[in-house]
PDB file of N, CA and C in Angstrom:
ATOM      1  N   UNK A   1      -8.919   2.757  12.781  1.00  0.00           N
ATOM      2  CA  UNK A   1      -8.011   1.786  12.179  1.00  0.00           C
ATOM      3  C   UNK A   1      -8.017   1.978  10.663  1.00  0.00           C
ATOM      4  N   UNK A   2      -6.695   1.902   9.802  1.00  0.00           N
ATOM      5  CA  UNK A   2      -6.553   1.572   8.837  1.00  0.00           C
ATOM      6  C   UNK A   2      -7.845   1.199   7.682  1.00  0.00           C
ATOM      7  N   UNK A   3      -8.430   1.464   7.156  1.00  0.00           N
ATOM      8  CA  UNK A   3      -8.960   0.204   6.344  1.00  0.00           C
ATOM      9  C   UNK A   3      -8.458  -0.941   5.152  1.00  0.00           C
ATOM     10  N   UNK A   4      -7.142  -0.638   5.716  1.00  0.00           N
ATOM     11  CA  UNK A   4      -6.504  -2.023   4.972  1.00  0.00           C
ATOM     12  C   UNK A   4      -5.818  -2.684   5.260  1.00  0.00           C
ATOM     13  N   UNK A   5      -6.617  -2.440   6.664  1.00  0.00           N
ATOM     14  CA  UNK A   5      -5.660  -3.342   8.261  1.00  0.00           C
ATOM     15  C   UNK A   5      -7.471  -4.082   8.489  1.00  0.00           C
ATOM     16  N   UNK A   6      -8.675  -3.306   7.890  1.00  0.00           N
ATOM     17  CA  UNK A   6      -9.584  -4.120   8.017  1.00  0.00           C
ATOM     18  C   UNK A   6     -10.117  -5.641   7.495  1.00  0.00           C
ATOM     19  N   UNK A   7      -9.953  -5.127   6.042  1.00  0.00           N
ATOM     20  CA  UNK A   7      -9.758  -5.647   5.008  1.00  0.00           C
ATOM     21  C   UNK A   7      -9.541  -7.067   5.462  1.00  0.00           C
ATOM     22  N   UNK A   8     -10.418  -8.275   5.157  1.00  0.00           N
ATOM     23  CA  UNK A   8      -9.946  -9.503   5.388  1.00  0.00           C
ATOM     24  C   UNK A   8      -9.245 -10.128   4.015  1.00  0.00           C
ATOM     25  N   UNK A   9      -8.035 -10.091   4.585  1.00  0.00           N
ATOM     26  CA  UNK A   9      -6.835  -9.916   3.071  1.00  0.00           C
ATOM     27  C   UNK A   9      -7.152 -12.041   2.171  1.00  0.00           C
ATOM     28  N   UNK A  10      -6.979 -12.537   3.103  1.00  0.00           N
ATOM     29  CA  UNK A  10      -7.105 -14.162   3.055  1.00  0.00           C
ATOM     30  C   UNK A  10      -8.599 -14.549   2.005  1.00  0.00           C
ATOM     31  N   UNK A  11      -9.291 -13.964   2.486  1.00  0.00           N
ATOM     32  CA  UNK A  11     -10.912 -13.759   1.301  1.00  0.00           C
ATOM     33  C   UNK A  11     -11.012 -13.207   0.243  1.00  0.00           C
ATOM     34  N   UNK A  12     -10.458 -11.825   0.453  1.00  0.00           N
ATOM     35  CA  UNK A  12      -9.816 -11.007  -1.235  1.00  0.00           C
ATOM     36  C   UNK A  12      -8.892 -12.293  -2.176  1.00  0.00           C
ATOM     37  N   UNK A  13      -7.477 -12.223  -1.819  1.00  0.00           N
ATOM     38  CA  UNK A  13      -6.860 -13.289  -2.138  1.00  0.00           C
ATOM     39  C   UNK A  13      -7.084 -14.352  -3.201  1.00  0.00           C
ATOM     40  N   UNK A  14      -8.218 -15.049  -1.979  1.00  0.00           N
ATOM     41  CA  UNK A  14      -8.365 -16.376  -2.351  1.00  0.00           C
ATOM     42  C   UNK A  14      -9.513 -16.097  -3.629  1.00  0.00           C
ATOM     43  N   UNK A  15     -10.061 -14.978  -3.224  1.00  0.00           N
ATOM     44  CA  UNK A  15     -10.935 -14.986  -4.697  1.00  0.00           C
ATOM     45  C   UNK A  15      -9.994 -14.558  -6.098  1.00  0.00           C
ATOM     46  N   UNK A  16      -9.492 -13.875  -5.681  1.00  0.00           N
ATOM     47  CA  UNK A  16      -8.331 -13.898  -6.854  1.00  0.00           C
ATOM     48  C   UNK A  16      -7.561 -14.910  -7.231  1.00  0.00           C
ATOM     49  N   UNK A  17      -6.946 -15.668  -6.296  1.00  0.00           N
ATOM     50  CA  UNK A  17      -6.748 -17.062  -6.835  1.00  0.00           C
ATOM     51  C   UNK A  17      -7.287 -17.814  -7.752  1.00  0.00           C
ATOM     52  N   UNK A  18      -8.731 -17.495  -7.154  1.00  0.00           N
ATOM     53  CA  UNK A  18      -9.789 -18.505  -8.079  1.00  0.00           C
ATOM     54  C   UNK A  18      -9.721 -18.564  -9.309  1.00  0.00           C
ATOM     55  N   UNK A  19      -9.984 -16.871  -9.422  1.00  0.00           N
ATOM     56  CA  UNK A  19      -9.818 -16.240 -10.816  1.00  0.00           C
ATOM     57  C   UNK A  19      -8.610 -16.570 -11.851  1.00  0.00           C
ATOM     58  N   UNK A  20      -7.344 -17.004 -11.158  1.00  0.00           N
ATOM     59  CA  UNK A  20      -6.163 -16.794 -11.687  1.00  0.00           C
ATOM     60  C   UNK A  20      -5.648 -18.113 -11.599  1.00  0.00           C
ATOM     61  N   UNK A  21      -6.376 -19.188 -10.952  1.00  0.00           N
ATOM     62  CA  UNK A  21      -5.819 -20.541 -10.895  1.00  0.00           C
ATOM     63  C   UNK A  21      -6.864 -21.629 -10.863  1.00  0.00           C
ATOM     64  N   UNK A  22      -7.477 -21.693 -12.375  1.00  0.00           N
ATOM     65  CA  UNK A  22      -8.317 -22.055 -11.678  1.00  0.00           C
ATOM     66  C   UNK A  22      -8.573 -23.655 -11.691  1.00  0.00           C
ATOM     67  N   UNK A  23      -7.255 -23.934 -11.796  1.00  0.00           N
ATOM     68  CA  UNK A  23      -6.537 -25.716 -11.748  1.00  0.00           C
ATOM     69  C   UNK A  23      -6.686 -26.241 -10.158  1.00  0.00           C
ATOM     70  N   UNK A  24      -6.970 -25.074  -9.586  1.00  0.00           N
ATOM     71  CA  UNK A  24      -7.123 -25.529  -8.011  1.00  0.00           C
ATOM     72  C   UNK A  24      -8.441 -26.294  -7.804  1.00  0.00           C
ATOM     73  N   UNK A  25      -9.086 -25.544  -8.491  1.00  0.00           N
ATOM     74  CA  UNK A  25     -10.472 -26.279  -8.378  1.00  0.00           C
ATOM     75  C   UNK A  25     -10.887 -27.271  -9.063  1.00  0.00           C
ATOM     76  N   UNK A  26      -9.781 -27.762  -9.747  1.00  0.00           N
ATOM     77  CA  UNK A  26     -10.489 -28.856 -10.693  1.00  0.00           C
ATOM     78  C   UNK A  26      -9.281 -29.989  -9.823  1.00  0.00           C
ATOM     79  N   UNK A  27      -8.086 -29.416  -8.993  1.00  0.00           N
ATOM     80  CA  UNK A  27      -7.582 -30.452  -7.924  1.00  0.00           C
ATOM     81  C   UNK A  27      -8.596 -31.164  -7.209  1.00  0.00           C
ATOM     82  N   UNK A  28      -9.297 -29.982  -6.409  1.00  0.00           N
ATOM     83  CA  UNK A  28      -9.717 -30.526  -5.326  1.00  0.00           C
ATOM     84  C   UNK A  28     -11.321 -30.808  -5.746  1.00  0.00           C
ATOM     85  N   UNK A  29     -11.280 -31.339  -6.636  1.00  0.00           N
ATOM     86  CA  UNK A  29     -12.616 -31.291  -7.170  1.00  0.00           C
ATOM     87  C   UNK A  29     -13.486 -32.074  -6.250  1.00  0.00           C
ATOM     88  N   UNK A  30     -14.837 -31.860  -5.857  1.00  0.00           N
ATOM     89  CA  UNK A  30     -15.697 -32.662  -4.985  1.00  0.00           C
ATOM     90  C   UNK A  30     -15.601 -32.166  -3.426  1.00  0.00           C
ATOM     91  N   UNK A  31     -14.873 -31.107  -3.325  1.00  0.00           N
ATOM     92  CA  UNK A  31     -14.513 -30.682  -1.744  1.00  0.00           C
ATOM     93  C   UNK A  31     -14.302 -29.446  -1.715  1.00  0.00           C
ATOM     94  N   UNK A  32     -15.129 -29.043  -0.919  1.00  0.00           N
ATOM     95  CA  UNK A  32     -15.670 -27.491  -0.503  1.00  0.00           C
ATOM     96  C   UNK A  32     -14.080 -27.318   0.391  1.00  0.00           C
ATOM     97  N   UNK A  33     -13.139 -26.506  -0.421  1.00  0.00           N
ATOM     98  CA  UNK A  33     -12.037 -26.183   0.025  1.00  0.00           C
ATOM     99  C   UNK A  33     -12.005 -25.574   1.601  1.00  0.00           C
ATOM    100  N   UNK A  34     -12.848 -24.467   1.371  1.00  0.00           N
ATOM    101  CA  UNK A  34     -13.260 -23.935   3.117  1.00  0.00           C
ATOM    102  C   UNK A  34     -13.257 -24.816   4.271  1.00  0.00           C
ATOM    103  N   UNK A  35     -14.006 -25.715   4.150  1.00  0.00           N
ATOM    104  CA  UNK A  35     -14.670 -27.025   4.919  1.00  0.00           C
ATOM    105  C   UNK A  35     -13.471 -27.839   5.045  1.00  0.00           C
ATOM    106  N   UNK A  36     -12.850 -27.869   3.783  1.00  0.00           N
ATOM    107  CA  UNK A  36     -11.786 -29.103   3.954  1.00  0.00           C
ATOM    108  C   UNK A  36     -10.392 -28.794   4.492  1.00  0.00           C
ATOM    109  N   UNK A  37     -10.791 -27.322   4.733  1.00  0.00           N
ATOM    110  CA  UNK A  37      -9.186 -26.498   4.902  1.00  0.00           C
ATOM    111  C   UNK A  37      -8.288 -26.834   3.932  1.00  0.00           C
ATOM    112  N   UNK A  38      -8.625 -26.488   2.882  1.00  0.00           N
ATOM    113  CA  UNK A  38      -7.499 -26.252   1.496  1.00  0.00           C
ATOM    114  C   UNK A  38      -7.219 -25.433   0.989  1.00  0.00           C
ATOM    115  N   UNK A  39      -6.983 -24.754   1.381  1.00  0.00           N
ATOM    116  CA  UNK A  39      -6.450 -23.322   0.889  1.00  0.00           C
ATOM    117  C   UNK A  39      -5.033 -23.008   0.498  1.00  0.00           C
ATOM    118  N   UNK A  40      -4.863 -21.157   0.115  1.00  0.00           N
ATOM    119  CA  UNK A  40      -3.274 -21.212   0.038  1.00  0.00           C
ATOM    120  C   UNK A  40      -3.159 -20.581   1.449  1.00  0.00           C
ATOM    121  N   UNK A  41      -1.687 -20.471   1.447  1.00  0.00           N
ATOM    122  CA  UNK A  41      -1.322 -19.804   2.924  1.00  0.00           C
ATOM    123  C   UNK A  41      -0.582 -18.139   2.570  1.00  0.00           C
ATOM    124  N   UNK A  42      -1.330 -17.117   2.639  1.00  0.00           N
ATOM    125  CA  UNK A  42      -0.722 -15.957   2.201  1.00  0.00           C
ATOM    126  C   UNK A  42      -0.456 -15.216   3.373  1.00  0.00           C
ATOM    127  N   UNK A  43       1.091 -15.141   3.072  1.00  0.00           N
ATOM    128  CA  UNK A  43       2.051 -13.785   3.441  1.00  0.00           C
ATOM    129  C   UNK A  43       2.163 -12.544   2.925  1.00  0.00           C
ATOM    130  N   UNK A  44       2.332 -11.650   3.718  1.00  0.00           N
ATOM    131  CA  UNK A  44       3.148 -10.252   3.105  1.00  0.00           C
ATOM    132  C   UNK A  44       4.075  -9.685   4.153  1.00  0.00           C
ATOM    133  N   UNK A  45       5.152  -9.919   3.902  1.00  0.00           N
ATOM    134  CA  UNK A  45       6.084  -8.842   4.921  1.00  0.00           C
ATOM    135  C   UNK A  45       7.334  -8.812   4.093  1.00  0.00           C
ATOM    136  N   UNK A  46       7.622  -7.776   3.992  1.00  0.00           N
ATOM    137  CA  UNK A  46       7.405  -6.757   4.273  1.00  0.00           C
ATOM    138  C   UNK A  46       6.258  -5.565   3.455  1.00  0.00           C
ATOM    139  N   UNK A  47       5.289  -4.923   3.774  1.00  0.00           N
ATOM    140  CA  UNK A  47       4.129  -4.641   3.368  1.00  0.00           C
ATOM    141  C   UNK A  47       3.918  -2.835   3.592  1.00  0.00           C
ATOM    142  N   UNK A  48       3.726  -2.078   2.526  1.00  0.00           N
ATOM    143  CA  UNK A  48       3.967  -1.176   2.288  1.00  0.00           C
ATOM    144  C   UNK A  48       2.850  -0.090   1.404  1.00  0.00           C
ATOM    145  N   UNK A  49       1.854   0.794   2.187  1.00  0.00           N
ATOM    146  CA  UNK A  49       0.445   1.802   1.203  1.00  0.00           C
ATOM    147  C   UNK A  49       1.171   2.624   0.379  1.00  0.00           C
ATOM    148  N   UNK A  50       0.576   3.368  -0.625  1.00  0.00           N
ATOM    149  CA  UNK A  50       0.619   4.400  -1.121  1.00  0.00           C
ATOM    150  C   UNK A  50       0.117   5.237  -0.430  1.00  0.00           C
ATOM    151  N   UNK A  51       0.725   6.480  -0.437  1.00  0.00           N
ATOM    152  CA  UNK A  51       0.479   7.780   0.525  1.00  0.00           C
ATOM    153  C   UNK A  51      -0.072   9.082  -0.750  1.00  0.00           C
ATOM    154  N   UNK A  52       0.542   8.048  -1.889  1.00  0.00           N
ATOM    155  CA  UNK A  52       0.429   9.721  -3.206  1.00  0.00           C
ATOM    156  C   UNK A  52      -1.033  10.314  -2.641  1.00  0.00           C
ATOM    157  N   UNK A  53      -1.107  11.859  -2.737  1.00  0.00           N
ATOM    158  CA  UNK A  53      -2.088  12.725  -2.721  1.00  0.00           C
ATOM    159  C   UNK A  53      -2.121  13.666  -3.446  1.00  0.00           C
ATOM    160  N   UNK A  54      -3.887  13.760  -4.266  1.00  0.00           N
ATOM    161  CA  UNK A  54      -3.733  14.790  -5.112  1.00  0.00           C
ATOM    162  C   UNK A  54      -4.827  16.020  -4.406  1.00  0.00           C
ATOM    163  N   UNK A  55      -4.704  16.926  -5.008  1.00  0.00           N
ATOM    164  CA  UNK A  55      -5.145  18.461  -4.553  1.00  0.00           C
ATOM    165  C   UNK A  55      -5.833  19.307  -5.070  1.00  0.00           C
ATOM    166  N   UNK A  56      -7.188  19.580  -5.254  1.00  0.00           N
ATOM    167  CA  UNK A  56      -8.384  19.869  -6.275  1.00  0.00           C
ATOM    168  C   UNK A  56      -7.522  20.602  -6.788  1.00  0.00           C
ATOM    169  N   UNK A  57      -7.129  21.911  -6.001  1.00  0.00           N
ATOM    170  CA  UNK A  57      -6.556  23.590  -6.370  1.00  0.00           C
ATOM    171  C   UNK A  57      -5.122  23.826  -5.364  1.00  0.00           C
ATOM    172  N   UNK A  58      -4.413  24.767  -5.555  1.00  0.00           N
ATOM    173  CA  UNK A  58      -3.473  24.935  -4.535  1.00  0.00           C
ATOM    174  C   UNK A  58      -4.442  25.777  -3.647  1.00  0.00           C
ATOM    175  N   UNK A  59      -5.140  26.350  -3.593  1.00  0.00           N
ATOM    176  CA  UNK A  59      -5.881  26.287  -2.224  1.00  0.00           C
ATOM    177  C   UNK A  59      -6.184  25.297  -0.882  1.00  0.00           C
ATOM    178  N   UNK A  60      -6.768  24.370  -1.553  1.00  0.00           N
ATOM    179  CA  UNK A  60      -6.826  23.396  -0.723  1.00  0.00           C
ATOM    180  C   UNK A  60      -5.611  22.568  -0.272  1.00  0.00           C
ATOM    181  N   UNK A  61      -4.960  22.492  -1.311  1.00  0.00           N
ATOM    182  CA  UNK A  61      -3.476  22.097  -0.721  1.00  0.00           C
ATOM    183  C   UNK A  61      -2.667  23.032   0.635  1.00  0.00           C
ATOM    184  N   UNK A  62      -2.857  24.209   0.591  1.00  0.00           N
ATOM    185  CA  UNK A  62      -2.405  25.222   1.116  1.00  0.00           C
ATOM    186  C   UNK A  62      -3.243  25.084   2.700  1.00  0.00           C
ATOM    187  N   UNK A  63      -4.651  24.664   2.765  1.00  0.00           N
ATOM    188  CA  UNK A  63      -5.404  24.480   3.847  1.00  0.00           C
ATOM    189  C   UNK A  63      -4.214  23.411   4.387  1.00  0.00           C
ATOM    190  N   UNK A  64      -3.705  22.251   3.594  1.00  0.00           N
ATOM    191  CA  UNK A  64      -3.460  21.561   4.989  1.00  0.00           C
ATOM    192  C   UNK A  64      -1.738  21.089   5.066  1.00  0.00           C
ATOM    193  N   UNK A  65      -1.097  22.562   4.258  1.00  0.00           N
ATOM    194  CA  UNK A  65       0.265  22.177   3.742  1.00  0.00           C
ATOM    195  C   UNK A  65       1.224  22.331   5.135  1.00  0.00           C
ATOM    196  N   UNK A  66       0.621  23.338   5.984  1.00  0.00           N
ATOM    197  CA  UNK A  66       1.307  23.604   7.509  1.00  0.00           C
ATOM    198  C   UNK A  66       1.352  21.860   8.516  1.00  0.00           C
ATOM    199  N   UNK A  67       0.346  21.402   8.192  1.00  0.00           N
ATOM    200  CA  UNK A  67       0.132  20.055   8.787  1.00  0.00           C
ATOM    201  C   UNK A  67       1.265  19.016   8.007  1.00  0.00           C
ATOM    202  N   UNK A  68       1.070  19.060   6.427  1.00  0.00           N
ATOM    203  CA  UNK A  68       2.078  17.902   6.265  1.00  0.00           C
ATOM    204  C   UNK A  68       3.824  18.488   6.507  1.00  0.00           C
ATOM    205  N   UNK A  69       3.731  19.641   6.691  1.00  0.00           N
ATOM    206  CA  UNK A  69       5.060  19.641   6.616  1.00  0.00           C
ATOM    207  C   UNK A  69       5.723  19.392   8.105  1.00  0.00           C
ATOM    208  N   UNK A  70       4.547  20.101   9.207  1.00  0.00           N
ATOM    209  CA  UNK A  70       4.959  19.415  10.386  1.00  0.00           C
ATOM    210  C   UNK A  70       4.822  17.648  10.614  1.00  0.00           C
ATOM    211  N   UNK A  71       3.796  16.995  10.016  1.00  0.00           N
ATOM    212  CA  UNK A  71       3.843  15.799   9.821  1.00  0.00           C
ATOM    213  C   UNK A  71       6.005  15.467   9.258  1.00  0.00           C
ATOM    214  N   UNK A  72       5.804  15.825   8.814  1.00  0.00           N
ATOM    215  CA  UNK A  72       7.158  15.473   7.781  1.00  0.00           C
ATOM    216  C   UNK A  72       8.246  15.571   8.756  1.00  0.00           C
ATOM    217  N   UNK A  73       8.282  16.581   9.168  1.00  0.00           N
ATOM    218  CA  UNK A  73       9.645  16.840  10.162  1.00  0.00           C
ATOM    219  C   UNK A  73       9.212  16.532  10.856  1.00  0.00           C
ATOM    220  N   UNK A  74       8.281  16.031  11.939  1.00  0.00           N
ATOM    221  CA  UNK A  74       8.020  14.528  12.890  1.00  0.00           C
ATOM    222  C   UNK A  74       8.536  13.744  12.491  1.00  0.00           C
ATOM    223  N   UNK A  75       8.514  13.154  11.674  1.00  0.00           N
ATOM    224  CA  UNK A  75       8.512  11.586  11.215  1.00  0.00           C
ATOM    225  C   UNK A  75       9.883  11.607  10.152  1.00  0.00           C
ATOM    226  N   UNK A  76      10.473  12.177   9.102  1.00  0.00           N
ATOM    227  CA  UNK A  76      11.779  11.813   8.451  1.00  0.00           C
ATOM    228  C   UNK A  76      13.309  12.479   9.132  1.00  0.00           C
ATOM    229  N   UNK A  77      14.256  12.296   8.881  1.00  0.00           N
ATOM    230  CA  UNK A  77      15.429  12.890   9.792  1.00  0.00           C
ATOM    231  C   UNK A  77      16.328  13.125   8.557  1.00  0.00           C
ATOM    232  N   UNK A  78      17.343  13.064   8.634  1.00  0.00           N
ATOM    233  CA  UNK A  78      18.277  13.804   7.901  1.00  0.00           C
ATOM    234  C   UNK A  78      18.880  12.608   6.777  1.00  0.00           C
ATOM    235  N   UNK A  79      19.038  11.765   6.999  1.00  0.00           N
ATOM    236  CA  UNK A  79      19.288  10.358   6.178  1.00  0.00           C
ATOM    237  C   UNK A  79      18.526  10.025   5.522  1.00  0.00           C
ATOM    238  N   UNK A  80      16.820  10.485   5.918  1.00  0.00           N
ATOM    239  CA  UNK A  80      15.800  10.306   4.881  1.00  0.00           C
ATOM    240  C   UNK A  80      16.215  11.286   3.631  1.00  0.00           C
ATOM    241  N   UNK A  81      16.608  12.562   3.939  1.00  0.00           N
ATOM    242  CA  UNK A  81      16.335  13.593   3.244  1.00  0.00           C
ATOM    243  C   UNK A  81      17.887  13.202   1.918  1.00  0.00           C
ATOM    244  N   UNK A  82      18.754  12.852   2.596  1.00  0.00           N
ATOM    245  CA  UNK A  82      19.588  12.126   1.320  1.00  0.00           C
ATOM    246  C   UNK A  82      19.620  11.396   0.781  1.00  0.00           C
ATOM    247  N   UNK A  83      19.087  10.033   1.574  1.00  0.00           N
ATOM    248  CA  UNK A  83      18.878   9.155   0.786  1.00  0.00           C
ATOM    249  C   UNK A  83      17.689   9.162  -0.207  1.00  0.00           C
ATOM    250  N   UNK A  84      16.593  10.277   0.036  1.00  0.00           N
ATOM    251  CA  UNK A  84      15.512  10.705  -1.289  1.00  0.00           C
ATOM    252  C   UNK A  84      16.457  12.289  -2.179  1.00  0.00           C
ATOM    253  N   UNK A  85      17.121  12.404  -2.242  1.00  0.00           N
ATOM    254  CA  UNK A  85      18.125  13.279  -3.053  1.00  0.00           C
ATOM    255  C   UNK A  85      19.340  12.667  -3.705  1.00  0.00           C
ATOM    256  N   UNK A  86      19.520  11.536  -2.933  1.00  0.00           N
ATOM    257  CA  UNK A  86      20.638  10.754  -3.746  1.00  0.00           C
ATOM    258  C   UNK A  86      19.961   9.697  -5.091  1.00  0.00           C
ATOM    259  N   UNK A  87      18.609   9.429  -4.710  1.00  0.00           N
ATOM    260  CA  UNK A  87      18.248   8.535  -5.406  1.00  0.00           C
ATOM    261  C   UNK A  87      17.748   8.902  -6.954  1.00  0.00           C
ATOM    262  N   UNK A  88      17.536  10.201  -7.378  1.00  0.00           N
ATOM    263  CA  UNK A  88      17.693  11.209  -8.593  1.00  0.00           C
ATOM    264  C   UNK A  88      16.236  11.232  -8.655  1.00  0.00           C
ATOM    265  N   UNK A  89      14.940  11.115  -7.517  1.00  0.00           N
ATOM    266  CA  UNK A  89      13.696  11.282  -7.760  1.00  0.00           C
ATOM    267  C   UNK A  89      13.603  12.695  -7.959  1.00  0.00           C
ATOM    268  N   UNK A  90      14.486  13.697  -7.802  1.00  0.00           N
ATOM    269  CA  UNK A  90      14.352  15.009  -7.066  1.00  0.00           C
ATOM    270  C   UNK A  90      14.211  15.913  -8.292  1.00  0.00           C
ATOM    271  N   UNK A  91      14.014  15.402  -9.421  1.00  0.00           N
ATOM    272  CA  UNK A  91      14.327  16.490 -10.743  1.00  0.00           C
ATOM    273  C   UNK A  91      12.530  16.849 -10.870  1.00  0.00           C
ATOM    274  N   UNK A  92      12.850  18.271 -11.174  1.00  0.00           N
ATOM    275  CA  UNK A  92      11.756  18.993 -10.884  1.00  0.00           C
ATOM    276  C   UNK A  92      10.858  19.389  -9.585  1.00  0.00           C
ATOM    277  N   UNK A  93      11.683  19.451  -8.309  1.00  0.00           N
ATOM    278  CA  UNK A  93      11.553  19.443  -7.594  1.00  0.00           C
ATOM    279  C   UNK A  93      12.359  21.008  -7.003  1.00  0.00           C
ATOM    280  N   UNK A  94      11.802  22.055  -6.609  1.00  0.00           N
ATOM    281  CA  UNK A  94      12.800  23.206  -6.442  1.00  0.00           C
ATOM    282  C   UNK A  94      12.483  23.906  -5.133  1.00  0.00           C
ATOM    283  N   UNK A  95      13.395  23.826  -4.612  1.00  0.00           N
ATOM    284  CA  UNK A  95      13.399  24.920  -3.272  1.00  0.00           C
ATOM    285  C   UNK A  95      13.534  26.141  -3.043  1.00  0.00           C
ATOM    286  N   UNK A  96      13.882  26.965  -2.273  1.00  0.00           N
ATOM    287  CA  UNK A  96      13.669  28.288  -1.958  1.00  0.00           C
ATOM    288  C   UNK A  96      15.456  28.310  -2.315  1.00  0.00           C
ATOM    289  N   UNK A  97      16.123  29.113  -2.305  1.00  0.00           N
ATOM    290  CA  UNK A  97      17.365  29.590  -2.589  1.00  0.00           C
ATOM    291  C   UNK A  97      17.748  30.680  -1.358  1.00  0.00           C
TER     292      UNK A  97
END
């Protein structure tokens, strides 16, 4: 699994909350929020990793470049491939001729 499908997101969060609000605690002052069920209620959807990968040497890139490219043409189709060429990410980017 993922480890940021492990990740108990609601505990991260809320400690950041703390950090960043910390008017909450002077609300509920006298009451162990946990206990009292006071919390916030956090969403994410639609929810989205970074995939960027970097590559000591082109050697090692080269070990596993047969894999992502079959990865790639598994998984994107032809609408992917314009709609990432239409969007002008593509400069400096060069193909075979």
């Amino acid at each position: 699994m993922d480890p940021m499908q492990k990740l108990r997101w609601p505990k991260v969060l809320d400690a950041v909350a703390r950090r960043l609000t910390p008017v909450h605690g002077r609300t509920f002052r006298g009451a162990d929020s946990s206990r009292a069920g006071i919390s916030y209620y956090w969403s994410a959807f639609p929810t989205e990793g970074a995939t960027d990968t970097a590559f000591a040497s082109p050697f090692v890139l080269a070990t596993f470049y047969p894999q992502l490219v079959r990865g790639a043409i598994a998984t994107y189709g032809t609408q992917d491939v314009l709609r990432f060429q239409a969007s002008g990410r593509t400069h400096g980017i060069k193909g075979k001729s």
